[in-house]
Protein backbone atom coordinates (compact mmCIF):
# COMPACT_ATOMS: atom_id res chain seq x y z
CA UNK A 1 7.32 10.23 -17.82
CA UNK A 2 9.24 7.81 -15.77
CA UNK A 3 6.50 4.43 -14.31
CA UNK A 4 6.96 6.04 -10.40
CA UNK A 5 7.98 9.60 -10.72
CA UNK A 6 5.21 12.22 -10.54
CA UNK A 7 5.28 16.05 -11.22
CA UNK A 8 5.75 16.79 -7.15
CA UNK A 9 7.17 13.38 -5.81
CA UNK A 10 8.74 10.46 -6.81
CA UNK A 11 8.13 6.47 -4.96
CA UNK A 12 11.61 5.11 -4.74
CA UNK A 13 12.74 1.43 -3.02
CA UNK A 14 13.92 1.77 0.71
CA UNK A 15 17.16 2.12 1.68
CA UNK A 16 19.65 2.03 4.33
CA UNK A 17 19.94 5.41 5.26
CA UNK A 18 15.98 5.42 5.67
CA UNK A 19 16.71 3.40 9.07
CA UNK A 20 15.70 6.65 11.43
CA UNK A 21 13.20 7.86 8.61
CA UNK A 22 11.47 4.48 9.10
CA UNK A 23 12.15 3.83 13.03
CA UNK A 24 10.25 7.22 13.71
CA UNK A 25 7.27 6.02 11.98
CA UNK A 26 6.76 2.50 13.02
CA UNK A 27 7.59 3.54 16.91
CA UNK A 28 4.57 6.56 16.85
CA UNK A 29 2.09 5.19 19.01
CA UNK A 30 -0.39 7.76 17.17
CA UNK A 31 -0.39 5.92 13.54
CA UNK A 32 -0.15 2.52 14.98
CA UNK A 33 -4.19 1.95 14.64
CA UNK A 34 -3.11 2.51 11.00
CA UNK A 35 -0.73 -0.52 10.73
CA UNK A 36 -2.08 -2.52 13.71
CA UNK A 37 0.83 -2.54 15.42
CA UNK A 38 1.04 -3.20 19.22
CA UNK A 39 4.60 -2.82 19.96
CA UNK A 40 7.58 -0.74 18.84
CA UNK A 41 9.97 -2.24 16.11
CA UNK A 42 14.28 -2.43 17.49
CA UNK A 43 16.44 -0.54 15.31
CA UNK A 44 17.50 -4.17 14.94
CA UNK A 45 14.68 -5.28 13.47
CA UNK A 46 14.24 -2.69 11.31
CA UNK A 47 17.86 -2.62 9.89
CA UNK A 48 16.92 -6.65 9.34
CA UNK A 49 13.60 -5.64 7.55
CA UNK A 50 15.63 -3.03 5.07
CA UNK A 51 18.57 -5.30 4.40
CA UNK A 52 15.77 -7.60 2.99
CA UNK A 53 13.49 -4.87 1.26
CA UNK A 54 14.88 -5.61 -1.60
CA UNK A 55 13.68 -8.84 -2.16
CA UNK A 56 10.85 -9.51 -5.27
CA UNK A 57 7.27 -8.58 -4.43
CA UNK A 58 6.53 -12.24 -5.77
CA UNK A 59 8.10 -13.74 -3.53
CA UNK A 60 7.18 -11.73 0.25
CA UNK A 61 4.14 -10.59 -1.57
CA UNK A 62 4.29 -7.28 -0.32
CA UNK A 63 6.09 -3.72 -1.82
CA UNK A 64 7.24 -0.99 0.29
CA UNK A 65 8.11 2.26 -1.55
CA UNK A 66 9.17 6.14 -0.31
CA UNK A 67 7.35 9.21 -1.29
CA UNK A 68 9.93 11.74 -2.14
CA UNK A 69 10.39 14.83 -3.06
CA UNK A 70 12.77 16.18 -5.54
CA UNK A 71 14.61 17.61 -2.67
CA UNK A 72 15.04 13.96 -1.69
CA UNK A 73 13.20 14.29 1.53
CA UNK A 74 11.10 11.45 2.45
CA UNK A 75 7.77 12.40 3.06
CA UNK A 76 6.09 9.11 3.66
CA UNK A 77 5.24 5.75 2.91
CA UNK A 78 3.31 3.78 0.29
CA UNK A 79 2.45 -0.21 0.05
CA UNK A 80 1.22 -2.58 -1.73
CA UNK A 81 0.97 -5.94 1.02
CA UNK A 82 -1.32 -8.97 0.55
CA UNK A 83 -0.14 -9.67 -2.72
CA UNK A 84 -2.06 -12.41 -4.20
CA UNK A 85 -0.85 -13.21 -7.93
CA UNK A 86 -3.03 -16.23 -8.88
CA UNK A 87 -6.00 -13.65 -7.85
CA UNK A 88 -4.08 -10.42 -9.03
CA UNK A 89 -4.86 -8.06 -6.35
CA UNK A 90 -3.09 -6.43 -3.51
CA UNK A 91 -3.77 -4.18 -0.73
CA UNK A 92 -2.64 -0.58 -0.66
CA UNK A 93 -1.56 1.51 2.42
CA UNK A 94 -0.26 5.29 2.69
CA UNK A 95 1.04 7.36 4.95
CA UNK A 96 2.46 11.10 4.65
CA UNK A 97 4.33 11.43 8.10
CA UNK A 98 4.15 15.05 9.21
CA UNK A 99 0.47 16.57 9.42
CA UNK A 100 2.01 19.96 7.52
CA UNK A 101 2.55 17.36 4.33
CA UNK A 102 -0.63 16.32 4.51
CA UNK A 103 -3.57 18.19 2.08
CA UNK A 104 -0.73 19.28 -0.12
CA UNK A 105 -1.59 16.97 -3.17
CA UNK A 106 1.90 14.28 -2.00
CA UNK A 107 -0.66 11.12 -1.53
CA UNK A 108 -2.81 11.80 -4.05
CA UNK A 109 -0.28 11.97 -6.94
CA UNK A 110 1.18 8.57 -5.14
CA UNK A 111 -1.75 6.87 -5.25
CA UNK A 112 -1.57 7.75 -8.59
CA UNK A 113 1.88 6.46 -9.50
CA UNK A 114 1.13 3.24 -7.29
CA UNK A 115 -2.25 2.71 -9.43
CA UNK A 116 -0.60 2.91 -12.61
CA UNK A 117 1.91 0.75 -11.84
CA UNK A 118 -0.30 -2.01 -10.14
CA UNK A 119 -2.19 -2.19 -13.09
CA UNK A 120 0.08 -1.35 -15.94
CA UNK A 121 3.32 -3.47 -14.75
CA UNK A 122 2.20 -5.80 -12.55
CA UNK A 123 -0.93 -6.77 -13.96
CA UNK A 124 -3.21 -6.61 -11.38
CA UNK A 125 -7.03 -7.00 -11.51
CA UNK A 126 -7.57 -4.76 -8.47
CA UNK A 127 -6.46 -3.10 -5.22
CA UNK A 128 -7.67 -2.51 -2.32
CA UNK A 129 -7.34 -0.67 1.01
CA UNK A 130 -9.38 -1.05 4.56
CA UNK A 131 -9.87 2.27 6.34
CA UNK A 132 -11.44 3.39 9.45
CA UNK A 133 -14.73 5.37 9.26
CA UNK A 134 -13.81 8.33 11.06
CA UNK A 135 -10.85 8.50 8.86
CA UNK A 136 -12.45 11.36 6.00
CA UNK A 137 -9.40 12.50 4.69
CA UNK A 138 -8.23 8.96 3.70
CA UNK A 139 -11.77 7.77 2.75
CA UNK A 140 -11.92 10.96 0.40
CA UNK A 141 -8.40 10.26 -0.99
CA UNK A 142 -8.95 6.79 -2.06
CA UNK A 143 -13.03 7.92 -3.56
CA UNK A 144 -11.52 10.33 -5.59
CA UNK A 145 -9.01 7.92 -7.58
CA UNK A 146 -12.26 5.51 -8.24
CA UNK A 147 -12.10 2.93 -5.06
CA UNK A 148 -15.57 2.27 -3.93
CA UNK A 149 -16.45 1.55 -0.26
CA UNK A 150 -18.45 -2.37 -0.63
CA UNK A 151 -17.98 -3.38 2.76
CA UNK A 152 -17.68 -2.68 6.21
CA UNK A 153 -16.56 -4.61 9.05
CA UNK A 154 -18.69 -3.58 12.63
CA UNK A 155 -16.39 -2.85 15.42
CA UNK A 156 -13.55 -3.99 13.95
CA UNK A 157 -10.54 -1.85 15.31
CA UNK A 158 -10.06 -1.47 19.15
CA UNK A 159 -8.45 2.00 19.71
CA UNK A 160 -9.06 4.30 22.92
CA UNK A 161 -11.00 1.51 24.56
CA UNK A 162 -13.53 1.64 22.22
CA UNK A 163 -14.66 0.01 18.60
CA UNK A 164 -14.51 1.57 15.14
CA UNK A 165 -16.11 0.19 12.45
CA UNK A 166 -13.70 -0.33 8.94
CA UNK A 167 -14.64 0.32 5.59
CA UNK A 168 -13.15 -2.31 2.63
CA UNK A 169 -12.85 -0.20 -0.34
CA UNK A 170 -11.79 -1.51 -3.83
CA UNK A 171 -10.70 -0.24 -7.09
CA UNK A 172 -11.11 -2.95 -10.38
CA UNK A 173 -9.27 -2.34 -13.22
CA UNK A 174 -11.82 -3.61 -15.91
């Protein structure tokens, strides 16, 4: 088996014809408490960010990736950001865009793919990933591929005009 190709999906590098795929998600106002964005991205911007996505997670210490399918529809996103190589770990991020793609097995198998390949080619001691606590389905994703909640941070994320408190969850590849 190919390093990021699954039995479902497959995590591929961005490209330009992603543009709308990607200006869609980083304008909904509904999955900005995910990213902690405040304001929409330019189609400008973004065609800036994707002309430069190719660029060595070494050196802007982050990795964006596309789940696929083998129809070649994009389904969503995966990352690895915060990439600290002296310390070998990163933070991970997912998101399946439409809610009918969720619960149908597409982030857990990349997880998967994204684990094996922060461990197995880049080396890395650990990830990790911060997630709200009323977030269950992402919380049970992440438990089930052997992160462990070791933190939280009290009223960290302002949403709704109100507080919710973040869990840090890790995974240590010993």
């Amino acid at each position: 088996m190919e390093v990021l190709k699954g039995e479902h999906i497959y995590l591929r590098a961005l490209e330009k014809e992603d543009l709308s795929f990607l200006y869609t998600i980083e304008n909904d106002e509904h999955l900005w408490e995910l990213s902690n964005t405040q304001t929409p991205y330019s189609r400008y911007i973004l065609e800036q960010y994707l002309e430069n996505s190719h660029r060595d997670i070494y050196e802007v210490k982050q990795l964006r990736l596309v789940i696929s399918d083998y129809q070649h529809k994009a389904i969503g996103l995966i990352d690895l950001f915060d990439f600290d190589f002296k310390n070998s770990h990163a933070g991970v991020g997912i998101l399946i865009q439409h809610p009918e793609d969720r619960q149908q097995g597409y982030g857990r198998e990349a997880l998967q793919l994204l684990i094996d390949y922060s461990f197995n080619h880049l080396n890395l001691h650990q990830l990790y990933c911060n997630i709200t606590e009323d977030n269950q389905a992402s919380i049970n994703l992440f438990t089930k591929h052997g992160f462990e909640i070791v933190g939280v941070k009290k009223d960290w994320i302002f949403t709704n005009k109100s507080y919710k408190n973040e869990y840090l969850l890790q995974l240590i590849n010993n």
